[in-house]
C-alpha atoms as a PDB file:
ATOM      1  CA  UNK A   1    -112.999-146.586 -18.351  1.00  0.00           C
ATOM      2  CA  UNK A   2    -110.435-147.420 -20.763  1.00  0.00           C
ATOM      3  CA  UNK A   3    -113.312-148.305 -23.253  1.00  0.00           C
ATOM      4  CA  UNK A   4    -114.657-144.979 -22.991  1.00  0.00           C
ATOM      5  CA  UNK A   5    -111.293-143.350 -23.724  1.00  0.00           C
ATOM      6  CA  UNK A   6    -110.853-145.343 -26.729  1.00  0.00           C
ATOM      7  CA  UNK A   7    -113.957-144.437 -28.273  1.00  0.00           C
ATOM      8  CA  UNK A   8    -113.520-140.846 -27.349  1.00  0.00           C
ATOM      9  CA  UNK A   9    -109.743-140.922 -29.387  1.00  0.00           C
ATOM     10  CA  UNK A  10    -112.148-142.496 -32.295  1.00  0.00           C
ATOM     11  CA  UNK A  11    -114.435-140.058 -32.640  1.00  0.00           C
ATOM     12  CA  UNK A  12    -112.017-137.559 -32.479  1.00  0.00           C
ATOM     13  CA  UNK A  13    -110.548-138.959 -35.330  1.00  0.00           C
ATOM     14  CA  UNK A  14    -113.204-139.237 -37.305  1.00  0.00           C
ATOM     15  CA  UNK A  15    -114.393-135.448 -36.837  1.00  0.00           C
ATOM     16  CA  UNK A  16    -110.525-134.777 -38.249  1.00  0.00           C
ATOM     17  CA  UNK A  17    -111.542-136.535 -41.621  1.00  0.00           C
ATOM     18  CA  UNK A  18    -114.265-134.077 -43.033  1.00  0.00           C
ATOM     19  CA  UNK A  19    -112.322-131.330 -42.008  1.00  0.00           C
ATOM     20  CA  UNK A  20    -109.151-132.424 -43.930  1.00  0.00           C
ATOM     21  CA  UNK A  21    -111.172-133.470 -47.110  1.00  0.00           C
ATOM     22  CA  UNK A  22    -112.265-130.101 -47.100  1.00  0.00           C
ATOM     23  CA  UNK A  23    -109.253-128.360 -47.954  1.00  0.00           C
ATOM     24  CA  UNK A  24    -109.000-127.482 -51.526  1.00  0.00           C
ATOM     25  CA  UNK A  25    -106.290-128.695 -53.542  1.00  0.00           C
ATOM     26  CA  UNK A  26    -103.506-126.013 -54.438  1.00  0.00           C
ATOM     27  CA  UNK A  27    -104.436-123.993 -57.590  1.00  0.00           C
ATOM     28  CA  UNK A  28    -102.794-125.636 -60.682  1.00  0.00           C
ATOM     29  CA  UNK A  29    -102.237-123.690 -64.354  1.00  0.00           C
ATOM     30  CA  UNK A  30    -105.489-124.016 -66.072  1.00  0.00           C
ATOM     31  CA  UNK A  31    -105.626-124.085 -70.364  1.00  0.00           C
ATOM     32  CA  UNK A  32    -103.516-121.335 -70.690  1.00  0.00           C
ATOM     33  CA  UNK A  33    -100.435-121.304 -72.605  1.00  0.00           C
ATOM     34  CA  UNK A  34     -97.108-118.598 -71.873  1.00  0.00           C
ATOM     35  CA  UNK A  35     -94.310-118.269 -74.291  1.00  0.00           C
ATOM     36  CA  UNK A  36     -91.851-115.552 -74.302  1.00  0.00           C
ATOM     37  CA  UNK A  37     -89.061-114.864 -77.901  1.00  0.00           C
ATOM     38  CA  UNK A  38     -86.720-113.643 -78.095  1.00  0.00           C
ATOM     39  CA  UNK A  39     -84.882-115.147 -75.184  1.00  0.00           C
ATOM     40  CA  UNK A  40     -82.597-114.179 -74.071  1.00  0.00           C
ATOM     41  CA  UNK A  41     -83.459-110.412 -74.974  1.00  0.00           C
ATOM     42  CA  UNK A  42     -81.080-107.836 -75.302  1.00  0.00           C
ATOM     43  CA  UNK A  43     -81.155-104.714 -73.144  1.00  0.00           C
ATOM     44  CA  UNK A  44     -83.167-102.053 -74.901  1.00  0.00           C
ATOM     45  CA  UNK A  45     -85.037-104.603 -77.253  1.00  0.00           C
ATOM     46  CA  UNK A  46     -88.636-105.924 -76.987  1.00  0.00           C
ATOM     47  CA  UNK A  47     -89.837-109.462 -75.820  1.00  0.00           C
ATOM     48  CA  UNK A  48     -93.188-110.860 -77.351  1.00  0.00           C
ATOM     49  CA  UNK A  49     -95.115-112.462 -74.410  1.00  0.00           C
ATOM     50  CA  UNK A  50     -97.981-114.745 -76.202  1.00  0.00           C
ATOM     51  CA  UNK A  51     -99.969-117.818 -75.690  1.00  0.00           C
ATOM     52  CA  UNK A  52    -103.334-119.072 -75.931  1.00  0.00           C
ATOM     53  CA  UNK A  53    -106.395-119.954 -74.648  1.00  0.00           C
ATOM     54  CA  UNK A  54    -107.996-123.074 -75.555  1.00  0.00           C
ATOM     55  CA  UNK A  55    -111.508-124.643 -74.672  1.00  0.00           C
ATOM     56  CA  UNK A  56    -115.069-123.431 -75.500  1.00  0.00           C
ATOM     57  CA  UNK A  57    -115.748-119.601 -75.762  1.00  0.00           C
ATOM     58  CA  UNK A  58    -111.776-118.910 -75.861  1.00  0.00           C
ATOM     59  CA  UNK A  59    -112.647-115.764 -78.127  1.00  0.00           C
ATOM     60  CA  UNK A  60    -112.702-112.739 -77.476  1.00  0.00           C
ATOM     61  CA  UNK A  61    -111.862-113.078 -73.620  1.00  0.00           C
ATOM     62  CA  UNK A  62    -109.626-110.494 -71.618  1.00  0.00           C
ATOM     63  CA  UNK A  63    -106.559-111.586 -70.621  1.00  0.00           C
ATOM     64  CA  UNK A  64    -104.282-110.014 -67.969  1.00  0.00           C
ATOM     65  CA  UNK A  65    -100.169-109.931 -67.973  1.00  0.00           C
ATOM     66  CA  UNK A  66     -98.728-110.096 -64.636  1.00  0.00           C
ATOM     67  CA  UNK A  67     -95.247-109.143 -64.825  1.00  0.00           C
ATOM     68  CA  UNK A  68     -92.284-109.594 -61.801  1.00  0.00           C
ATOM     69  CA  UNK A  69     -88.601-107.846 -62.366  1.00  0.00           C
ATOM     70  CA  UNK A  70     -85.504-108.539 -60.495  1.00  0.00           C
ATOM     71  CA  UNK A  71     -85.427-108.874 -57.335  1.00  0.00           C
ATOM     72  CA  UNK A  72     -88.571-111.450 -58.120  1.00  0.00           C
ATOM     73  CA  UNK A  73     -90.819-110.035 -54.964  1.00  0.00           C
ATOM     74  CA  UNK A  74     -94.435-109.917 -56.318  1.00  0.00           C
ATOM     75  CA  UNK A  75     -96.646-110.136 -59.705  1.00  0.00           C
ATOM     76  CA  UNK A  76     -98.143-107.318 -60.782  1.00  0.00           C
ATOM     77  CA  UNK A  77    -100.837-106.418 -63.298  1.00  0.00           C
ATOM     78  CA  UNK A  78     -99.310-104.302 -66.082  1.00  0.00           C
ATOM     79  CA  UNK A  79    -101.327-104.625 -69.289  1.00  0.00           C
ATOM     80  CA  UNK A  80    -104.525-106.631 -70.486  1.00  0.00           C
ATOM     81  CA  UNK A  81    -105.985-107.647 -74.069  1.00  0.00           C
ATOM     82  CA  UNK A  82    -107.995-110.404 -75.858  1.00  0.00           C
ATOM     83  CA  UNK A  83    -107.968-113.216 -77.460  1.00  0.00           C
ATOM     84  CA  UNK A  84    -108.679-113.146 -80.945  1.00  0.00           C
ATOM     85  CA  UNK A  85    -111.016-115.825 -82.882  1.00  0.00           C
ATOM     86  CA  UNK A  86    -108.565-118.781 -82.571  1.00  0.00           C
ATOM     87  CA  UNK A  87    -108.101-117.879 -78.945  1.00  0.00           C
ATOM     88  CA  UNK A  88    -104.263-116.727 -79.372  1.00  0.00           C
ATOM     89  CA  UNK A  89    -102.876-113.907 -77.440  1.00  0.00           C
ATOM     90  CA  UNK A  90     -99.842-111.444 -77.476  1.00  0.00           C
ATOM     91  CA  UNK A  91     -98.223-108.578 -75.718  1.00  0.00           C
ATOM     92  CA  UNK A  92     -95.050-106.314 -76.491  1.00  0.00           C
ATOM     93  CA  UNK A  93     -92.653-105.625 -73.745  1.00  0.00           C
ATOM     94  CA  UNK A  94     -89.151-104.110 -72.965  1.00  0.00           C
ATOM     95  CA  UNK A  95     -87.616-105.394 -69.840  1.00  0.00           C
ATOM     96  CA  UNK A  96     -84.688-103.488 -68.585  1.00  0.00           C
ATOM     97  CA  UNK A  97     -83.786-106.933 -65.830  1.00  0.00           C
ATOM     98  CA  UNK A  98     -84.386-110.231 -65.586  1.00  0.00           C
ATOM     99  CA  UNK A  99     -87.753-110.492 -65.408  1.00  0.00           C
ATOM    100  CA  UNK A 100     -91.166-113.291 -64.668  1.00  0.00           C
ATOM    101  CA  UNK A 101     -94.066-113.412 -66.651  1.00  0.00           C
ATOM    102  CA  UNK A 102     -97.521-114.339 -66.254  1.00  0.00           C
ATOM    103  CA  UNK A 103    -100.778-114.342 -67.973  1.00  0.00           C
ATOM    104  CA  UNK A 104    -104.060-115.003 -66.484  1.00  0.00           C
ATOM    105  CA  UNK A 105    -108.007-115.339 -67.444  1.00  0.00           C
ATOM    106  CA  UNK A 106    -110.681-115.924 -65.146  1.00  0.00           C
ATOM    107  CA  UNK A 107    -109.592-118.348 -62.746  1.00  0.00           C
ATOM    108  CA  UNK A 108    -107.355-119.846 -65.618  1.00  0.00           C
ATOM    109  CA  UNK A 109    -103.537-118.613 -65.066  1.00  0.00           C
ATOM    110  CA  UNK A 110    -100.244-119.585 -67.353  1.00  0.00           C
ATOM    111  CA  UNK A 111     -97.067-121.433 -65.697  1.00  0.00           C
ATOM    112  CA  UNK A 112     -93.985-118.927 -65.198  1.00  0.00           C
ATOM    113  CA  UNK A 113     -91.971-117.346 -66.925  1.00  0.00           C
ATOM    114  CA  UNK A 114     -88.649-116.019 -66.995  1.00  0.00           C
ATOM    115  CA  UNK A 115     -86.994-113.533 -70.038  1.00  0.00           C
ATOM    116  CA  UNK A 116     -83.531-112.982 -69.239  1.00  0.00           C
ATOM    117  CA  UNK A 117     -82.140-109.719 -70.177  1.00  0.00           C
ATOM    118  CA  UNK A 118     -78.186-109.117 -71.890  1.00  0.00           C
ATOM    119  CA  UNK A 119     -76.444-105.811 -71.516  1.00  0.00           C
ATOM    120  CA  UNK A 120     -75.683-103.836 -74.482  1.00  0.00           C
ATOM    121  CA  UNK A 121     -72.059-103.400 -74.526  1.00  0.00           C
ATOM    122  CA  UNK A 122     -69.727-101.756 -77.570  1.00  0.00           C
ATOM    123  CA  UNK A 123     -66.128-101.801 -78.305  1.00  0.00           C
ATOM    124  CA  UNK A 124     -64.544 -99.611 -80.138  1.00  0.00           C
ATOM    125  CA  UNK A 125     -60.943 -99.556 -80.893  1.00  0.00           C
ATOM    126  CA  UNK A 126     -58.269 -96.453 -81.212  1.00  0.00           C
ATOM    127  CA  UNK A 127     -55.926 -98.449 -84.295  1.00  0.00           C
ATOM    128  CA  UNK A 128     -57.298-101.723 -85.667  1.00  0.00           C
ATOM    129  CA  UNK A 129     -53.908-101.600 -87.778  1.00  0.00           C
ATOM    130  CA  UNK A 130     -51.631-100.700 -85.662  1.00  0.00           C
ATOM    131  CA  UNK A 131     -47.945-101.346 -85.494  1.00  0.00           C
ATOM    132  CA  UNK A 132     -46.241-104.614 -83.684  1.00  0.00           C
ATOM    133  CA  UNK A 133     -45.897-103.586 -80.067  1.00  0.00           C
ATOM    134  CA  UNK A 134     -47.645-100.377 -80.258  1.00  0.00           C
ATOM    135  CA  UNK A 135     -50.454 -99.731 -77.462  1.00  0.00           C
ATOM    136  CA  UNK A 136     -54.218 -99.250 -78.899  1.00  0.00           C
ATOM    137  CA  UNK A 137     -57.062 -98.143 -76.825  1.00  0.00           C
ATOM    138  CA  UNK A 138     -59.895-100.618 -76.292  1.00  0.00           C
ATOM    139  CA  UNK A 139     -62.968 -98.357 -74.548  1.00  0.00           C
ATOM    140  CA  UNK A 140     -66.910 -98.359 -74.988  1.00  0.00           C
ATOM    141  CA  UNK A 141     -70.095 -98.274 -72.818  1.00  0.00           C
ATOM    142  CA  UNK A 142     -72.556-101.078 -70.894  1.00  0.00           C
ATOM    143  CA  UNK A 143     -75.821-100.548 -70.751  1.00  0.00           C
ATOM    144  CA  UNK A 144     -77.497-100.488 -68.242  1.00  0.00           C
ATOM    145  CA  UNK A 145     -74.479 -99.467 -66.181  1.00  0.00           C
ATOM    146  CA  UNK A 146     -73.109-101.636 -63.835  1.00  0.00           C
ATOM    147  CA  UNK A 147     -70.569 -99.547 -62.025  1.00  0.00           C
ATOM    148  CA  UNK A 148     -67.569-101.126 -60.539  1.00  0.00           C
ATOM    149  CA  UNK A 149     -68.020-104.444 -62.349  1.00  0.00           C
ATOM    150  CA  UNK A 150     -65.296-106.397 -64.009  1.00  0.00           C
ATOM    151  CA  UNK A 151     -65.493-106.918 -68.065  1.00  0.00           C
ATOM    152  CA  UNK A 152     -63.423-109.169 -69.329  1.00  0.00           C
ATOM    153  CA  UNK A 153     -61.276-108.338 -72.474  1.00  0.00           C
ATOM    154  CA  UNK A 154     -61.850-112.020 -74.597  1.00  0.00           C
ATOM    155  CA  UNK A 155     -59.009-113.086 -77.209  1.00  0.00           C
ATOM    156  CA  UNK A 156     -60.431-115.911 -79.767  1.00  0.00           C
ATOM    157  CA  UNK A 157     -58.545-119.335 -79.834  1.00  0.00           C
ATOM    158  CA  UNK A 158     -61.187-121.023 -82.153  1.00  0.00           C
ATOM    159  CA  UNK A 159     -63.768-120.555 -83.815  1.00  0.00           C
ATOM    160  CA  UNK A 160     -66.904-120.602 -80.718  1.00  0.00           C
ATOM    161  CA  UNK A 161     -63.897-120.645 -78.411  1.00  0.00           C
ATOM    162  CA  UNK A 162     -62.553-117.033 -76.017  1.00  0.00           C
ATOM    163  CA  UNK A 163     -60.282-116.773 -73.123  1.00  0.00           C
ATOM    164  CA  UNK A 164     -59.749-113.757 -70.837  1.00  0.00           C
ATOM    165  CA  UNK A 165     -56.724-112.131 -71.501  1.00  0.00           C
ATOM    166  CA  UNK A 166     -57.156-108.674 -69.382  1.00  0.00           C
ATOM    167  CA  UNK A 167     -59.956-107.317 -67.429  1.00  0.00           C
ATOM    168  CA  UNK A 168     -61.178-103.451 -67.016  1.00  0.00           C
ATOM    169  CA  UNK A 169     -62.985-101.932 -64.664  1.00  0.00           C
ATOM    170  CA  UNK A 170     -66.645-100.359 -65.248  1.00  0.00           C
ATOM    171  CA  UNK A 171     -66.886 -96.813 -64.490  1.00  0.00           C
ATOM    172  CA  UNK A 172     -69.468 -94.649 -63.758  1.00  0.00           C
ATOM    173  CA  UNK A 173     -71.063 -91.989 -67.333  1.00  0.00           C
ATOM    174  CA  UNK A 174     -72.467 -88.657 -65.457  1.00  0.00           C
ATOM    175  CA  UNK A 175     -75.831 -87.722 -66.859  1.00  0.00           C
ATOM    176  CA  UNK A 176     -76.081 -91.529 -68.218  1.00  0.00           C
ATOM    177  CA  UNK A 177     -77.992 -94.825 -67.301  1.00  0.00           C
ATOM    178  CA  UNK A 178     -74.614 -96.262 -68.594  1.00  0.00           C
ATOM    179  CA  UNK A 179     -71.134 -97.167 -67.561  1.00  0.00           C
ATOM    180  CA  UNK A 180     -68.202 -97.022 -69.624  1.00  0.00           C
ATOM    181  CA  UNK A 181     -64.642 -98.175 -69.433  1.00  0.00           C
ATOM    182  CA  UNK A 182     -61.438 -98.078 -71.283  1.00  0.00           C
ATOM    183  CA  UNK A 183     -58.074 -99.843 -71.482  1.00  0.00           C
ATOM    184  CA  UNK A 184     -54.878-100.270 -73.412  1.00  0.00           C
ATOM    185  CA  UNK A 185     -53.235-102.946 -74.450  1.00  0.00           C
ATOM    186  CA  UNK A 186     -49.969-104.203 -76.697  1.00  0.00           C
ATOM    187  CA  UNK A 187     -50.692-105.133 -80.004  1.00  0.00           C
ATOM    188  CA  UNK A 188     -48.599-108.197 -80.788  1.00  0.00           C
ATOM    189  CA  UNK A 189     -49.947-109.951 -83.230  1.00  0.00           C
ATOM    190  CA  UNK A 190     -53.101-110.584 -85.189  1.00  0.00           C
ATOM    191  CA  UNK A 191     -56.217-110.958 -82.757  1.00  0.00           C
ATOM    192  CA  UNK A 192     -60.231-110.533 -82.686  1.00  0.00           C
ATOM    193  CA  UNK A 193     -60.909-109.648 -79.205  1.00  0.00           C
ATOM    194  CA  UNK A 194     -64.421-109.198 -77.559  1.00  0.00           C
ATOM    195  CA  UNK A 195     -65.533-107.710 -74.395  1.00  0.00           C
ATOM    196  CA  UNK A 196     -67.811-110.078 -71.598  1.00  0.00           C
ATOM    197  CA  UNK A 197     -69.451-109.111 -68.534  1.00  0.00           C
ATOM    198  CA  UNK A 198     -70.478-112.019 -66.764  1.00  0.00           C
ATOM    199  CA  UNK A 199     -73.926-113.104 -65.978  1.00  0.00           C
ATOM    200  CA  UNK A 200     -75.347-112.216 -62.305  1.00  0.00           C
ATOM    201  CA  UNK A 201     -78.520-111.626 -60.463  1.00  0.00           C
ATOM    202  CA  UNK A 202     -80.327-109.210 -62.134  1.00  0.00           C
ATOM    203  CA  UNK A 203     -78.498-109.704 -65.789  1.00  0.00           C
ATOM    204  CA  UNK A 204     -77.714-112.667 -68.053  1.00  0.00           C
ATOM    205  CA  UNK A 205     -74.056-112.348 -69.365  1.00  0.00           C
ATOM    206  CA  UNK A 206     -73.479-110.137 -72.458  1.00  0.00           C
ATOM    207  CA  UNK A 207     -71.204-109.694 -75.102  1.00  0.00           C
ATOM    208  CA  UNK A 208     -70.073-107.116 -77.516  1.00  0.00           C
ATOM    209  CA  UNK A 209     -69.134-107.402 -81.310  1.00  0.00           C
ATOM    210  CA  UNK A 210     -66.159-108.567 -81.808  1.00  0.00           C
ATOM    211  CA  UNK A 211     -63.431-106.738 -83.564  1.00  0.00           C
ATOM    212  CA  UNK A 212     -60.319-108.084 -85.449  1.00  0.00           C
ATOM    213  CA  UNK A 213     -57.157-106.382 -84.871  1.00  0.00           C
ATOM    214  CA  UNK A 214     -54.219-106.605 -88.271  1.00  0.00           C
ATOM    215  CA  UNK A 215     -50.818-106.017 -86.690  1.00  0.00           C
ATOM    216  CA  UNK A 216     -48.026-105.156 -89.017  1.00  0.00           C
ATOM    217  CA  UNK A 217     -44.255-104.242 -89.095  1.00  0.00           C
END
């Protein structure tokens, strides 16, 4: 009896075998290159997605972009060209988030890819020669808006090198895909300041231009 068990369990076994072997393996990027400049990219501007295709008969073949923004749910087919005699590839896009990239040909797809996307903030300044102590006006806008957010007002200590010195509040622009904000401060002495919102989900961190601010008596 106990014979007859055991070579029950090993036949059992051995019917598990074919079945496992014929699984296929998980799909795995094929010869096709992804590349994505400028990168980061700042809101408003235009990425180049390119790559190429390599192997015989890599001419003239279709390729498809997949594209995934923030919040990073699904691919989806948004454009398609082809290759060109050397098998090279390109595509022109404006994010507006944080967004993944793929290209794909045939059963051949690209790895991943990820563009990261800066807001476009200004700073503009009410007196950039004003008098020691007086108040100026620091204001501007971020695009896309981010209402409610914190920006940090950035004083340079060396050259490379800001620290927060204030922060403002983001507020909302009626009739604009934009926030704005404003703020005063003391002018004490000589200063370039800048203005940083912090990276987050959906956003790398951005900067404005910074401005220099001559103090006199």
């Amino acid at each position: 009896m106990k014979r007859s068990i055991a070579a029950l369990v090993l036949l059992a076994a051995c019917a598990v075998v074919p079945v496992a072997g014929a699984q296929k393996p998980p799909k795995q990027p094929g010869n096709l290159s992804i590349a994505t400049s400028p990168e980061p990219v700042r809101f408003g501007k235009a990425v180049t997605v390119s790559g190429k295709l390599t192997g015989p008969n890599n001419d003239a073949r279709t390729i498809q972009l997949r594209e995934d923004p923030f919040p990073f749910d699904s691919l989806q087919d948004v454009a398609s060209t082809v290759t060109d005699a050397q098998g090279d590839y390109s595509f022109l896009r404006t994010p507006s988030v944080n967004t993944r990239y793929q290209t794909r040909q045939g059963g051949n797809e690209s790895n991943l890819v990820t563009v990261t996307v800066r807001p476009r903030i200004s700073l503009r300044v009410s007196d950039r020669t004003p008098l020691r102590g007086r108040r100026i006006r620091l204001f501007g806008q971020v695009c896309p808006e981010h209402d409610g957010r914190l920006l940090r007002i950035q004083r340079r200590t060396a050259p490379m090198q800001w620290r927060t010195v204030a922060r403002t509040r983001l507020k909302d622009m009626p009739g604009s895909t934009c926030s704005r904000y404003a703020r005063r401060v003391r002018a004490r002495r000589d200063v370039r300041l800048r203005m940083l919102l912090p990276g987050h989900t959906d956003h790398a961190a951005g900067f404005s231009r910074s401005r220099r601010i001559d103090v006199h008596r």
